[in-house]
PDB file of N, CA and C in Angstrom:
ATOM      1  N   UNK A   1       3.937  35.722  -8.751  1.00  0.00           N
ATOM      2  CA  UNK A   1       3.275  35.257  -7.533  1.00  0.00           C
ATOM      3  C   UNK A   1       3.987  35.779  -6.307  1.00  0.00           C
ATOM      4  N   UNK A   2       5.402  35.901  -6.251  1.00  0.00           N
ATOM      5  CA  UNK A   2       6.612  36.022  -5.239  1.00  0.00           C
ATOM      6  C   UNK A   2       5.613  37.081  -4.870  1.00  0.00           C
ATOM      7  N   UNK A   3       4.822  37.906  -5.879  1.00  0.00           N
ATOM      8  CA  UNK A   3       5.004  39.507  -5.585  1.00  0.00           C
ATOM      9  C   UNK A   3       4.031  39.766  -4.030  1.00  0.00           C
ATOM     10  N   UNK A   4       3.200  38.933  -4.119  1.00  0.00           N
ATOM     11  CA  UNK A   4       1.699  39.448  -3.355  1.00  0.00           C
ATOM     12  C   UNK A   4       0.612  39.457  -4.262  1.00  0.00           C
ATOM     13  N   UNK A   5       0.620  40.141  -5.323  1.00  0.00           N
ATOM     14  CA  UNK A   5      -0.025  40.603  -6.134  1.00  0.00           C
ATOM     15  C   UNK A   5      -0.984  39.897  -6.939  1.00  0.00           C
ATOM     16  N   UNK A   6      -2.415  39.623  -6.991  1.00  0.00           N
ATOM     17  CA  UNK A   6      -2.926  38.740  -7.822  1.00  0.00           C
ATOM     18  C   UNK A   6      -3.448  39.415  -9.212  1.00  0.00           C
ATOM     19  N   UNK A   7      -4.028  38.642  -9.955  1.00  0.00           N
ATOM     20  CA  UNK A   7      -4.251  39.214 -11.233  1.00  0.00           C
ATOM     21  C   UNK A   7      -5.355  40.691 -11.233  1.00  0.00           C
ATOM     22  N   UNK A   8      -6.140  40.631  -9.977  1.00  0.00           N
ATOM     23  CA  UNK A   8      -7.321  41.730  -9.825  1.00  0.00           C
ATOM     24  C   UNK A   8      -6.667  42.842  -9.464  1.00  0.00           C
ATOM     25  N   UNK A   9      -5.386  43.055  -9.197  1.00  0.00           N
ATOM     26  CA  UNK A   9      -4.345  44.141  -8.389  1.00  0.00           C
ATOM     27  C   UNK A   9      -4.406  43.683  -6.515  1.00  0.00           C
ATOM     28  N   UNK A  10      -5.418  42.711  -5.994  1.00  0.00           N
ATOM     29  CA  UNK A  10      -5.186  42.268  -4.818  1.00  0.00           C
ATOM     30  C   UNK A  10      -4.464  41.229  -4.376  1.00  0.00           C
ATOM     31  N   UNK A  11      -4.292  41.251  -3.191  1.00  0.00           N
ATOM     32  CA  UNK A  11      -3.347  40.231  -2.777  1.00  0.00           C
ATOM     33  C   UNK A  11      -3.775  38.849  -3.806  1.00  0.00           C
ATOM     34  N   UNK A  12      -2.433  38.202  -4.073  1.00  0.00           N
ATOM     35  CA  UNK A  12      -3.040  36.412  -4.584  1.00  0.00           C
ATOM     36  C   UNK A  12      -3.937  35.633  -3.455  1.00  0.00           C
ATOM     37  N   UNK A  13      -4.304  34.992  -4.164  1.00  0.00           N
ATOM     38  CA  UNK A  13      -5.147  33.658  -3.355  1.00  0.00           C
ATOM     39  C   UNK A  13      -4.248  33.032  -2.779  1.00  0.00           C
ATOM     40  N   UNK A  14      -3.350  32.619  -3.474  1.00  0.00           N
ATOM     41  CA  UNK A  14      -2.200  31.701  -2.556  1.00  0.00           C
ATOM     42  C   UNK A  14      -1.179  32.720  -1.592  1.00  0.00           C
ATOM     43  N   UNK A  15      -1.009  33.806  -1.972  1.00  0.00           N
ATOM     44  CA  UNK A  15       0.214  34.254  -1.203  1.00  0.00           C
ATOM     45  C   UNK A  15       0.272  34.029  -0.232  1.00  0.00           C
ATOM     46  N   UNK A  16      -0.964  33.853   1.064  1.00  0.00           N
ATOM     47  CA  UNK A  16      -0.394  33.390   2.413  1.00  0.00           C
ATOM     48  C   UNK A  16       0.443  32.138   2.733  1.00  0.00           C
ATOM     49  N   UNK A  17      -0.178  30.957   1.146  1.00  0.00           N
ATOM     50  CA  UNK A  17       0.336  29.646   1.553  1.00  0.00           C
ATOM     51  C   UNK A  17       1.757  30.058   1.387  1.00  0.00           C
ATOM     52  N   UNK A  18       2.157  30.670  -0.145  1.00  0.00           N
ATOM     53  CA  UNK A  18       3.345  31.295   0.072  1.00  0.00           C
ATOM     54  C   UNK A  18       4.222  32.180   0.996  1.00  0.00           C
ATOM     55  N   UNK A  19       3.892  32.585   1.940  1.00  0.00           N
ATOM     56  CA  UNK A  19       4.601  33.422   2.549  1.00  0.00           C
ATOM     57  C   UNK A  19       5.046  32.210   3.809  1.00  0.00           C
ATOM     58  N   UNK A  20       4.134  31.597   4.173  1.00  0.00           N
ATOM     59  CA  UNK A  20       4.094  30.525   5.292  1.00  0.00           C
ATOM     60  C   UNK A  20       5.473  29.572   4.743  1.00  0.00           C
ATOM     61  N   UNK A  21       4.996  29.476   3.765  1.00  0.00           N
ATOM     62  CA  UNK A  21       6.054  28.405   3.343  1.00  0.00           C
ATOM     63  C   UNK A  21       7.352  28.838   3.214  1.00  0.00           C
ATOM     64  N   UNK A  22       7.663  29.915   2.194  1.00  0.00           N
ATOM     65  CA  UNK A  22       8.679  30.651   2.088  1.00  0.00           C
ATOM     66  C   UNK A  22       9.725  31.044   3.423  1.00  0.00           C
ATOM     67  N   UNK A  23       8.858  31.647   4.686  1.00  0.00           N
ATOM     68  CA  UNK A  23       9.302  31.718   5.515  1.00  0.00           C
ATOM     69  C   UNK A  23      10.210  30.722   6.492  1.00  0.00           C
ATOM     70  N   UNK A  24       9.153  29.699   6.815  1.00  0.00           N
ATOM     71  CA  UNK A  24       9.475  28.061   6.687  1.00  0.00           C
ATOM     72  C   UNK A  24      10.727  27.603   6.298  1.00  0.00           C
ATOM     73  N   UNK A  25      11.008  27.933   4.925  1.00  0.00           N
ATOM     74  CA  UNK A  25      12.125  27.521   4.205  1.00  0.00           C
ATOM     75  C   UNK A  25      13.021  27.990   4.596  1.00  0.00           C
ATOM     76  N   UNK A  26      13.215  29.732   4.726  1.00  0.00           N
ATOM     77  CA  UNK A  26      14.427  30.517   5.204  1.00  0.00           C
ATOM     78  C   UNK A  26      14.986  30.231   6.566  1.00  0.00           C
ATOM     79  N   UNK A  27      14.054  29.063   7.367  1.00  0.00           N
ATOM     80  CA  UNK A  27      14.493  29.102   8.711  1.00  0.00           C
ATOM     81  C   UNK A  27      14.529  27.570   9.001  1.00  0.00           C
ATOM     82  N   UNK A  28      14.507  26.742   8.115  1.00  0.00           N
ATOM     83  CA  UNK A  28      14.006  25.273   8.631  1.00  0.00           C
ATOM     84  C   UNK A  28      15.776  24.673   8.064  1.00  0.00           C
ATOM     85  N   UNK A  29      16.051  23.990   8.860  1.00  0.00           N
ATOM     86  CA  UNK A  29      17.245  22.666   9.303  1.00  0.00           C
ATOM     87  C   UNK A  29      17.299  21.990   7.817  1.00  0.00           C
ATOM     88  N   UNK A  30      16.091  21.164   7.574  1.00  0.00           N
ATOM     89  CA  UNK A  30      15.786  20.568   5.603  1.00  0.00           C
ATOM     90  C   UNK A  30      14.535  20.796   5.414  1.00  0.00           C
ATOM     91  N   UNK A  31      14.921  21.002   4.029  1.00  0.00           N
ATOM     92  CA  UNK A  31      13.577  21.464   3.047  1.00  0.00           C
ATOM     93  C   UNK A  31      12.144  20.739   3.555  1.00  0.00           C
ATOM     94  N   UNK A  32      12.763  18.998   3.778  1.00  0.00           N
ATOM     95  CA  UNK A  32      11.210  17.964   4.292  1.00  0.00           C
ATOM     96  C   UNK A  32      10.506  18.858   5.290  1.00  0.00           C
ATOM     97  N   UNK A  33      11.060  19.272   6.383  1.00  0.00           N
ATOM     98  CA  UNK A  33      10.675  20.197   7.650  1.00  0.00           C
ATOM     99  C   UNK A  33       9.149  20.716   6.880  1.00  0.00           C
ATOM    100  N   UNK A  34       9.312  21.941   5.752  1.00  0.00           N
ATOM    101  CA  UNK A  34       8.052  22.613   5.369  1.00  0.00           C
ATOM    102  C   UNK A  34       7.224  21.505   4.129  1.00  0.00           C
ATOM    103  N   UNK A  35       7.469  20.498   4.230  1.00  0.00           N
ATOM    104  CA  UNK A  35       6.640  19.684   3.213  1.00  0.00           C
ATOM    105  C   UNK A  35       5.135  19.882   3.441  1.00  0.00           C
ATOM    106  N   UNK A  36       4.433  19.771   4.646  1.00  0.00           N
ATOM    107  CA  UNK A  36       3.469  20.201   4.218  1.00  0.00           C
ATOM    108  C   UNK A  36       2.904  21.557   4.278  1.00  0.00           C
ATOM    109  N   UNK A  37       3.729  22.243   4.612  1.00  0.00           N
ATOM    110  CA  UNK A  37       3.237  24.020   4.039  1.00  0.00           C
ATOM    111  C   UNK A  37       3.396  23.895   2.578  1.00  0.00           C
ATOM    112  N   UNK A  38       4.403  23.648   1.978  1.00  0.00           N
ATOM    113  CA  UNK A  38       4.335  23.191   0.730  1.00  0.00           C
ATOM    114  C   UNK A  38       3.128  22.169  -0.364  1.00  0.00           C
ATOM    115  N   UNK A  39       2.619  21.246   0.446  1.00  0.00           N
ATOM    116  CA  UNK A  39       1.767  20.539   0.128  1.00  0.00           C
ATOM    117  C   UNK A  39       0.788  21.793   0.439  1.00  0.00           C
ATOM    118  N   UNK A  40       0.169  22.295   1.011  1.00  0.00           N
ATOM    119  CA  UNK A  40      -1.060  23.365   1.316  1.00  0.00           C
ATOM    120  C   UNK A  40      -1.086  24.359   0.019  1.00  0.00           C
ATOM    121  N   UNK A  41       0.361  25.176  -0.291  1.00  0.00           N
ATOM    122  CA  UNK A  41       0.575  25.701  -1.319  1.00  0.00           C
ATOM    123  C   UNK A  41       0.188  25.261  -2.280  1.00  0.00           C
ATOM    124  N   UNK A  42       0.967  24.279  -3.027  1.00  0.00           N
ATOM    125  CA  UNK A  42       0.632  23.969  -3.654  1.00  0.00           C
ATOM    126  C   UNK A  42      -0.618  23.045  -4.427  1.00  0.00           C
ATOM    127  N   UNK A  43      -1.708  22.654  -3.384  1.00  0.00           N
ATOM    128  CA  UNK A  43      -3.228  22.358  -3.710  1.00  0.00           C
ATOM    129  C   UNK A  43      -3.494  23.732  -3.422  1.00  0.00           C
ATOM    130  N   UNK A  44      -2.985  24.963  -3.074  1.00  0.00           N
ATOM    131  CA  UNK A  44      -3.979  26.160  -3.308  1.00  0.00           C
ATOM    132  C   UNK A  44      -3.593  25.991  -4.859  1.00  0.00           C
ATOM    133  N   UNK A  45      -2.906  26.413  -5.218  1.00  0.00           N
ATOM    134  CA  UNK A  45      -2.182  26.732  -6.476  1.00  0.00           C
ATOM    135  C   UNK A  45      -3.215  25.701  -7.635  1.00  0.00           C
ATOM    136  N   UNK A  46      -3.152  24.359  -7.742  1.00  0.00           N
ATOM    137  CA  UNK A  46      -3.563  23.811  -8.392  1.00  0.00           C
ATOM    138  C   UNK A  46      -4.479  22.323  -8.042  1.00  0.00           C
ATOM    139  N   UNK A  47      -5.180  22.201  -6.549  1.00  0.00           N
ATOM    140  CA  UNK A  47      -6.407  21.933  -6.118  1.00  0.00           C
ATOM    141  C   UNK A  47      -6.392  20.475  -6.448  1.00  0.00           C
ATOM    142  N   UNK A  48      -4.755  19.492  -6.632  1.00  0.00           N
ATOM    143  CA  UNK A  48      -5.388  18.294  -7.491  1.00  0.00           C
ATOM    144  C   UNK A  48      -5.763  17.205  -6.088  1.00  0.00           C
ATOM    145  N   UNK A  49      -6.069  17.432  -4.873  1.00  0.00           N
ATOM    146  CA  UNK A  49      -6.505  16.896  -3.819  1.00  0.00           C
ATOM    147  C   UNK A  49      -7.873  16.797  -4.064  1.00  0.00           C
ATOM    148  N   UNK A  50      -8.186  18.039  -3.980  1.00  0.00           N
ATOM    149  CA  UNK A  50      -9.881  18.385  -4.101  1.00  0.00           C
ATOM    150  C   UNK A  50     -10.326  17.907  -5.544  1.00  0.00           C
ATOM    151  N   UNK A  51      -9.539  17.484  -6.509  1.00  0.00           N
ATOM    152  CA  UNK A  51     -10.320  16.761  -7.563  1.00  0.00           C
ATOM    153  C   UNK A  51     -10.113  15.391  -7.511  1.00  0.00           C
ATOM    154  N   UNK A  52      -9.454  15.213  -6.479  1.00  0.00           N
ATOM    155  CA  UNK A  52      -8.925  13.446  -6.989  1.00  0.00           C
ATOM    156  C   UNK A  52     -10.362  13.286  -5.864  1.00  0.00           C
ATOM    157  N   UNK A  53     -10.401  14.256  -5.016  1.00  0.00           N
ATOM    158  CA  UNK A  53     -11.147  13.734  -3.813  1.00  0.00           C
ATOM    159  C   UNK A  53     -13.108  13.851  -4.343  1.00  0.00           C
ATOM    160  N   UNK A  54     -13.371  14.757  -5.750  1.00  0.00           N
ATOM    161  CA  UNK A  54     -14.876  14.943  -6.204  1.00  0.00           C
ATOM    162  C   UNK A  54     -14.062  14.461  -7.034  1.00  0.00           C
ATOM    163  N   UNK A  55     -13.407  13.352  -8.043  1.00  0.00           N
ATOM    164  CA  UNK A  55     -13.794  12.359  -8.721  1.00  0.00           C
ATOM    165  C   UNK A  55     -13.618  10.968  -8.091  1.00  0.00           C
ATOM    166  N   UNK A  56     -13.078  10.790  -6.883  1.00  0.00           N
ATOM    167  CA  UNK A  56     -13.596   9.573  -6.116  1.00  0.00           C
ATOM    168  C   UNK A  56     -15.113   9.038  -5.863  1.00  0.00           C
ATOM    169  N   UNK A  57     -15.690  10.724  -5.756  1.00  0.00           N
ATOM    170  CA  UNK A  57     -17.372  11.158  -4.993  1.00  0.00           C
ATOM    171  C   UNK A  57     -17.936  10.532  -6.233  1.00  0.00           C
ATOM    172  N   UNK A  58     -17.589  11.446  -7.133  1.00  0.00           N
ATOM    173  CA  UNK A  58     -18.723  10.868  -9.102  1.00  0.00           C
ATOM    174  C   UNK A  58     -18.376   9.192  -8.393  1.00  0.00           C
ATOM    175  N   UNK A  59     -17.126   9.195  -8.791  1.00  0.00           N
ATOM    176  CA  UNK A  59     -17.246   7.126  -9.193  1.00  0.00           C
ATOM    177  C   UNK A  59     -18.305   6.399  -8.432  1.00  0.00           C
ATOM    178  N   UNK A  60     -17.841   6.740  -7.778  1.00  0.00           N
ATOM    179  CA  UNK A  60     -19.107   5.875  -6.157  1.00  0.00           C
ATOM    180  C   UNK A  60     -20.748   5.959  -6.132  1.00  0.00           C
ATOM    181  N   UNK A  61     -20.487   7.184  -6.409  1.00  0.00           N
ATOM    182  CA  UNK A  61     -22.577   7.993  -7.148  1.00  0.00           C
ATOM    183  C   UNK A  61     -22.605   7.028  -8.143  1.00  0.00           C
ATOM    184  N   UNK A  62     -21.865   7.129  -9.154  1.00  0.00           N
ATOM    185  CA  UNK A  62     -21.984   5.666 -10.598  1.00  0.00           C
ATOM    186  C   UNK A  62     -21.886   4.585 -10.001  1.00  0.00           C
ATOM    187  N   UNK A  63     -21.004   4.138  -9.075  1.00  0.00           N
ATOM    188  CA  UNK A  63     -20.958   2.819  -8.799  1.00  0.00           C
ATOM    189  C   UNK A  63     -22.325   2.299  -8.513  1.00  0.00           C
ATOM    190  N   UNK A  64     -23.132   3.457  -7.355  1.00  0.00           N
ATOM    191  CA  UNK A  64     -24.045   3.183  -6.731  1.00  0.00           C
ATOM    192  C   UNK A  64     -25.695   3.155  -7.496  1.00  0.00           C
ATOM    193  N   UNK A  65     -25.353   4.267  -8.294  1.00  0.00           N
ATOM    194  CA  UNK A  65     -26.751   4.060  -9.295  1.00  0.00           C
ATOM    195  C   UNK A  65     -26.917   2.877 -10.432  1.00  0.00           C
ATOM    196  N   UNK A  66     -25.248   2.377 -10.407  1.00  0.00           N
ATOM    197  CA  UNK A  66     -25.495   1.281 -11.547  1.00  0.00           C
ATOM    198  C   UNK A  66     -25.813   0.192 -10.588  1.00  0.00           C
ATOM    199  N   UNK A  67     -25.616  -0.125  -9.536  1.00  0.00           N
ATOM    200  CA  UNK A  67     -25.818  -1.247  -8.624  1.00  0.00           C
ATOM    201  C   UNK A  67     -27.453  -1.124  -8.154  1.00  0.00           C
ATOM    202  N   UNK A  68     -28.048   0.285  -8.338  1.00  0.00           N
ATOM    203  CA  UNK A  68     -29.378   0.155  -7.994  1.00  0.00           C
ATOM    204  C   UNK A  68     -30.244  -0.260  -9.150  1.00  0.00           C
ATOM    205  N   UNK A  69     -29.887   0.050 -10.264  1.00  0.00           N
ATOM    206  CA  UNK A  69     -30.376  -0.057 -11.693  1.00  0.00           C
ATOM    207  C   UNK A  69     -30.524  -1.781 -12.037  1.00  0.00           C
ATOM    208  N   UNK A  70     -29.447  -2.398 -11.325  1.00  0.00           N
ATOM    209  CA  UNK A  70     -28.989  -3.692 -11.647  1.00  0.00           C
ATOM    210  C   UNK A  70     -30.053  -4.480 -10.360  1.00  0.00           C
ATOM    211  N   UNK A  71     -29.838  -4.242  -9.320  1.00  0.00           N
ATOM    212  CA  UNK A  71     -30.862  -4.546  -8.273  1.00  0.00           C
ATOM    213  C   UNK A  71     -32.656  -4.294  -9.040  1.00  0.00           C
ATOM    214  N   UNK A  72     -32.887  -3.031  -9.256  1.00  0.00           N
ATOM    215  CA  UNK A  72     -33.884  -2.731  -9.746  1.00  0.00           C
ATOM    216  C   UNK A  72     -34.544  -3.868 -11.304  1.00  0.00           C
ATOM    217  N   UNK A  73     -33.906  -4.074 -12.054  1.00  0.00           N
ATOM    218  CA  UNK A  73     -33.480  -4.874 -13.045  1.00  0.00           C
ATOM    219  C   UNK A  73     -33.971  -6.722 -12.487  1.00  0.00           C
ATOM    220  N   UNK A  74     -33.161  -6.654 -11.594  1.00  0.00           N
ATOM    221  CA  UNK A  74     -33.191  -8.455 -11.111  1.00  0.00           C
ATOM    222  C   UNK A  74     -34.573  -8.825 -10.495  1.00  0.00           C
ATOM    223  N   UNK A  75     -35.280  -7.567  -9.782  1.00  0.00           N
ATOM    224  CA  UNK A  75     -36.200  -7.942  -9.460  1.00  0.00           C
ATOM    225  C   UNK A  75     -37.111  -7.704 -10.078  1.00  0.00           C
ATOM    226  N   UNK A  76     -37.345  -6.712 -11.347  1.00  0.00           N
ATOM    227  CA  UNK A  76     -38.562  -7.150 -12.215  1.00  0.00           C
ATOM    228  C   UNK A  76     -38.372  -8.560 -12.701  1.00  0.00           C
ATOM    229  N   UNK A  77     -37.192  -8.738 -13.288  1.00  0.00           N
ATOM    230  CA  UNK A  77     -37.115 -10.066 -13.837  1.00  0.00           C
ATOM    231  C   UNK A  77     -37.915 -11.643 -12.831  1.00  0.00           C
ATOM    232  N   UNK A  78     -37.533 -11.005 -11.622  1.00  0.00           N
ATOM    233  CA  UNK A  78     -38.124 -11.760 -10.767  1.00  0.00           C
ATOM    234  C   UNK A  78     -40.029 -12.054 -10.552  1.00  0.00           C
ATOM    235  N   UNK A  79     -40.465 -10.890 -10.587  1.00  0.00           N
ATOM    236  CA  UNK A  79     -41.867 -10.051 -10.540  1.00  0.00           C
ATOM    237  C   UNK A  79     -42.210 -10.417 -12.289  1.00  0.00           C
ATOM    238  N   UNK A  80     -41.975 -10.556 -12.819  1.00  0.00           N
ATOM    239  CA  UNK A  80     -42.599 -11.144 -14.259  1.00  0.00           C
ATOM    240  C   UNK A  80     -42.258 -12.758 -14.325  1.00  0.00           C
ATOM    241  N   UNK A  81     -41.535 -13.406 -13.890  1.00  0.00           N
ATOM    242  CA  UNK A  81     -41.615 -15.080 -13.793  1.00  0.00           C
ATOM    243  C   UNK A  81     -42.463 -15.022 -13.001  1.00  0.00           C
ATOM    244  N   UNK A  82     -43.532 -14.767 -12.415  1.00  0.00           N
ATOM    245  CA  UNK A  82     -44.661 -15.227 -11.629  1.00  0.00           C
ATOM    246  C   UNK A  82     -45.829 -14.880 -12.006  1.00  0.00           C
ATOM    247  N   UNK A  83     -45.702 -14.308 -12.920  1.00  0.00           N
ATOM    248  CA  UNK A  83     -47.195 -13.782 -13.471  1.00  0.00           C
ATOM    249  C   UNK A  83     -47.622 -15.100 -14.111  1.00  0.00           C
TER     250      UNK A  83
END
């Protein structure tokens, strides 16, 4: 990764986060200083923000279709005691 180099022979996807950061590091007082160039890097690298953040999205879509299903549900029950 250090190199630049991604697997296609072009630059990596991450190398800018890397270079930002890297740089960061060679010049910063403590490591905390580049924490979040580091944090950026590393969700390029392995994205687990963007999944925690589309499996929050699913739960809530389920939460919400089972709560309509259940709504939907109470009121037939309702709509057939009156017949």
């Amino acid at each position: 990764m250090a190199s630049g180099w991604g697997i296609t022979g072009n630059k990596g996807r991450c190398y800018d986060f890397w270079t930002d950061f890297s740089e960061c590091m060679s010049r910063c007082r403590e490591p905390k200083d580049c924490s979040l160039l580091r944090e950026d890097y590393l969700e390029c690298l392995h994205h687990s923000k963007e999944y925690q953040r589309r499996n929050r999205i699913y739960k809530e879509e389920q939460r919400q279709i089972r709560a309509a299903a259940r709504k939907a549900q109470k009121g037939e029950e309702k709509s057939e005691g009156h017949h």
